[in-house]
Protein backbone atom coordinates (compact mmCIF):
# COMPACT_ATOMS: atom_id res chain seq x y z
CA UNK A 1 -13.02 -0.95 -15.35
CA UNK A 2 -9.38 -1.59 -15.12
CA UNK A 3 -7.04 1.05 -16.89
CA UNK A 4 -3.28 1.09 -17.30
CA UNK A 5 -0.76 0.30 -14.54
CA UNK A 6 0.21 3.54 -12.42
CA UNK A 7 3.10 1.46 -10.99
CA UNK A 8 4.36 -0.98 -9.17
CA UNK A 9 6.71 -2.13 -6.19
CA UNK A 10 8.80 -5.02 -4.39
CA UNK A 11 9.77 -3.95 -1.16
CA UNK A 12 10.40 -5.58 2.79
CA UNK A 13 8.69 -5.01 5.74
CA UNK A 14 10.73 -3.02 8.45
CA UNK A 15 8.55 -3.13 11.39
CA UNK A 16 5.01 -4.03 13.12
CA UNK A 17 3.87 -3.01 15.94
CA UNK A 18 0.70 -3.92 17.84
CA UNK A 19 -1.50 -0.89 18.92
CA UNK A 20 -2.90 -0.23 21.98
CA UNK A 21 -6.33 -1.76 22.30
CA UNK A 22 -8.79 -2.03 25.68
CA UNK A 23 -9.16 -5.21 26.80
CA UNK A 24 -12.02 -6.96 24.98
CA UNK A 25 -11.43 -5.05 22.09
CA UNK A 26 -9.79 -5.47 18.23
CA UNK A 27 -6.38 -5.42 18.28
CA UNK A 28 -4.49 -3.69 15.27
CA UNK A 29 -1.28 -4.13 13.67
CA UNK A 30 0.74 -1.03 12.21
CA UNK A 31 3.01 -2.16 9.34
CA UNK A 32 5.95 -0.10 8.02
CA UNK A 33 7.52 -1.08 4.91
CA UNK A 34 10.37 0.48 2.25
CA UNK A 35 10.26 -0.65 -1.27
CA UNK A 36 11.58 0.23 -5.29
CA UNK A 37 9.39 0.07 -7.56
CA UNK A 38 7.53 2.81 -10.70
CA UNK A 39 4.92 5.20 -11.17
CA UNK A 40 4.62 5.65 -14.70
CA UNK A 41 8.12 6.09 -16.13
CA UNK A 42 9.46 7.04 -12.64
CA UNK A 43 11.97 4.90 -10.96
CA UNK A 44 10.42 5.56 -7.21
CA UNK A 45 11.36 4.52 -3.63
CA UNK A 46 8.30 4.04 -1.58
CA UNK A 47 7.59 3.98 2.51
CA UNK A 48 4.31 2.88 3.76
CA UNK A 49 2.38 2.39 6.58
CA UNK A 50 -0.63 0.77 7.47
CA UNK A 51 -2.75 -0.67 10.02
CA UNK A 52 -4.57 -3.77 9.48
CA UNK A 53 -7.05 -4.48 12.19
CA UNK A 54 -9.23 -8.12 11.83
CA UNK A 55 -12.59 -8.73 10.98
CA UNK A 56 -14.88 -11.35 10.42
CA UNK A 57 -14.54 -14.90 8.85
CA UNK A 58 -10.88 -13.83 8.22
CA UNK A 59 -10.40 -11.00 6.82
CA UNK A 60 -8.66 -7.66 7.68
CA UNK A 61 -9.32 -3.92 7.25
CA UNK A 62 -6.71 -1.93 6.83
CA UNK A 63 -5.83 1.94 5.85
CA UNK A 64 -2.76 3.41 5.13
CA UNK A 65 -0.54 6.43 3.58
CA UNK A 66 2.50 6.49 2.06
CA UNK A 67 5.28 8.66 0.12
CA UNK A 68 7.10 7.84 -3.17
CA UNK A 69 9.65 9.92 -3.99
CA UNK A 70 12.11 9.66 -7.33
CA UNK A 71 15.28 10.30 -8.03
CA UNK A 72 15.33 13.65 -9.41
CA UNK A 73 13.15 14.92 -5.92
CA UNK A 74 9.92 14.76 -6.86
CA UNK A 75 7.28 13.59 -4.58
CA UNK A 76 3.80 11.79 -4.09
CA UNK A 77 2.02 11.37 -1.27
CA UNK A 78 -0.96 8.66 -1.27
CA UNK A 79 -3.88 6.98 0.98
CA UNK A 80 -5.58 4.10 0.90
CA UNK A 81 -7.81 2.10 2.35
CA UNK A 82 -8.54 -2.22 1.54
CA UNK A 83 -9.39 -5.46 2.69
CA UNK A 84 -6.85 -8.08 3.16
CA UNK A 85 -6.86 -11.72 3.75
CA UNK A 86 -4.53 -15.15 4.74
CA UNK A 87 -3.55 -17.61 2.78
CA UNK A 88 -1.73 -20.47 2.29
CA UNK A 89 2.21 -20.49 2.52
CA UNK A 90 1.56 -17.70 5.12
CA UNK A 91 0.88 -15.30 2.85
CA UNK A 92 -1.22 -11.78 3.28
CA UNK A 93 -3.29 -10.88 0.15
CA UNK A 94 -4.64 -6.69 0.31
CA UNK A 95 -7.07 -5.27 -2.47
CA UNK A 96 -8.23 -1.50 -2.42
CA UNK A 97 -8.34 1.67 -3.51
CA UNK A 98 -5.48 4.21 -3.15
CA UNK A 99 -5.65 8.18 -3.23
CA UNK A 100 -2.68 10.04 -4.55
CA UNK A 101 -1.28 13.79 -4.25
CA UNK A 102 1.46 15.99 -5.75
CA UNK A 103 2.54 19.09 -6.60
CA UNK A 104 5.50 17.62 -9.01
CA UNK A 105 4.53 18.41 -12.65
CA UNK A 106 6.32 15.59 -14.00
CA UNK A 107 3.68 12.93 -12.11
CA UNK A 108 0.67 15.81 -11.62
CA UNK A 109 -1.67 12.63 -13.59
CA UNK A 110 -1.82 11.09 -10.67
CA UNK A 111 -3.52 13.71 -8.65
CA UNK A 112 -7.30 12.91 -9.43
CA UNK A 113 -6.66 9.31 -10.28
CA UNK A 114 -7.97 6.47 -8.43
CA UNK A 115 -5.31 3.37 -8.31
CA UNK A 116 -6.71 0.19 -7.46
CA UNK A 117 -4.50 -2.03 -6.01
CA UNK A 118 -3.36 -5.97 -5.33
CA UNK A 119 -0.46 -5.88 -2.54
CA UNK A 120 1.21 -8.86 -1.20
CA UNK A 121 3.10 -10.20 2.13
CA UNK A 122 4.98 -13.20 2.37
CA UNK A 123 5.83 -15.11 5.14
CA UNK A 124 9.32 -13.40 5.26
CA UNK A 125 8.06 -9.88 5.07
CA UNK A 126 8.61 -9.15 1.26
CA UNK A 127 6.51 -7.38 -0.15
CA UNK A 128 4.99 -6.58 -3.42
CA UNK A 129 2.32 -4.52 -5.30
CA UNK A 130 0.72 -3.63 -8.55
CA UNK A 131 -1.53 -0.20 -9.05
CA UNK A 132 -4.01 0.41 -11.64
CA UNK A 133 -6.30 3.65 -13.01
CA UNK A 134 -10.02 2.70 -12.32
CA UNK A 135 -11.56 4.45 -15.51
């Protein structure tokens, strides 16, 4: 079951890069992106990256990790791991579960909470996300 938002973000993509792969085999795509955003009454600035690799009838895998950090120093680390998918208006659609860490006692709820997560692309690399607790 859904709980209450852990935060949220709107960021941009600042790179992609395409991984080495053998020939015959799944290519990947590492994604690097900056955003703003909250985690719980935290003003945060967020870099990610991830690697989305295809799969069938469409879809993508993809894991990540990331940091936030706030304003007054504090830090959180995270992982993840989802699925993502195309659609229309050349849009990418992720959904997954993310893993945070910190040693910050200001934001020490996150560490043992599972976030769920919706995170979006758009066709000119902005991005944006929402987090929830899975109770």
């Amino acid at each position: 079951m859904l709980g209450d938002l852990l935060g949220q973000h709107q960021g941009q993509i600042t790179g992609r890069r395409v991984l080495p792969f053998e020939e015959g085999g799944t290519p990947a795509v590492e994604v690097t992106y900056e955003a703003k955003g909250r985690l719980f009454d935290a003003d945060i600035t967020e870099t990610g990256t991830y690697v989305a690799m295809p799969r069938p009838r469409g879809t993508l895998a993809g894991e990540g990790q990331g940091v936030l950090l706030t304003a007054d120093g504090d830090m959180v680390t995270w992982k993840g791991q989802g699925v993502g998918r195309f659609v229309e208006g050349g849009r990418t659609v992720w959904r997954g579960a993310i893993f945070y860490r910190t040693d910050s006692q200001r934001l020490v709820q996150v560490n043992g909470a599972i976030g769920l997560f919706e995170y979006e692309v758009d066709d000119s690399g902005k991005t944006s996300a929402q987090v929830w607790e899975w109770k």
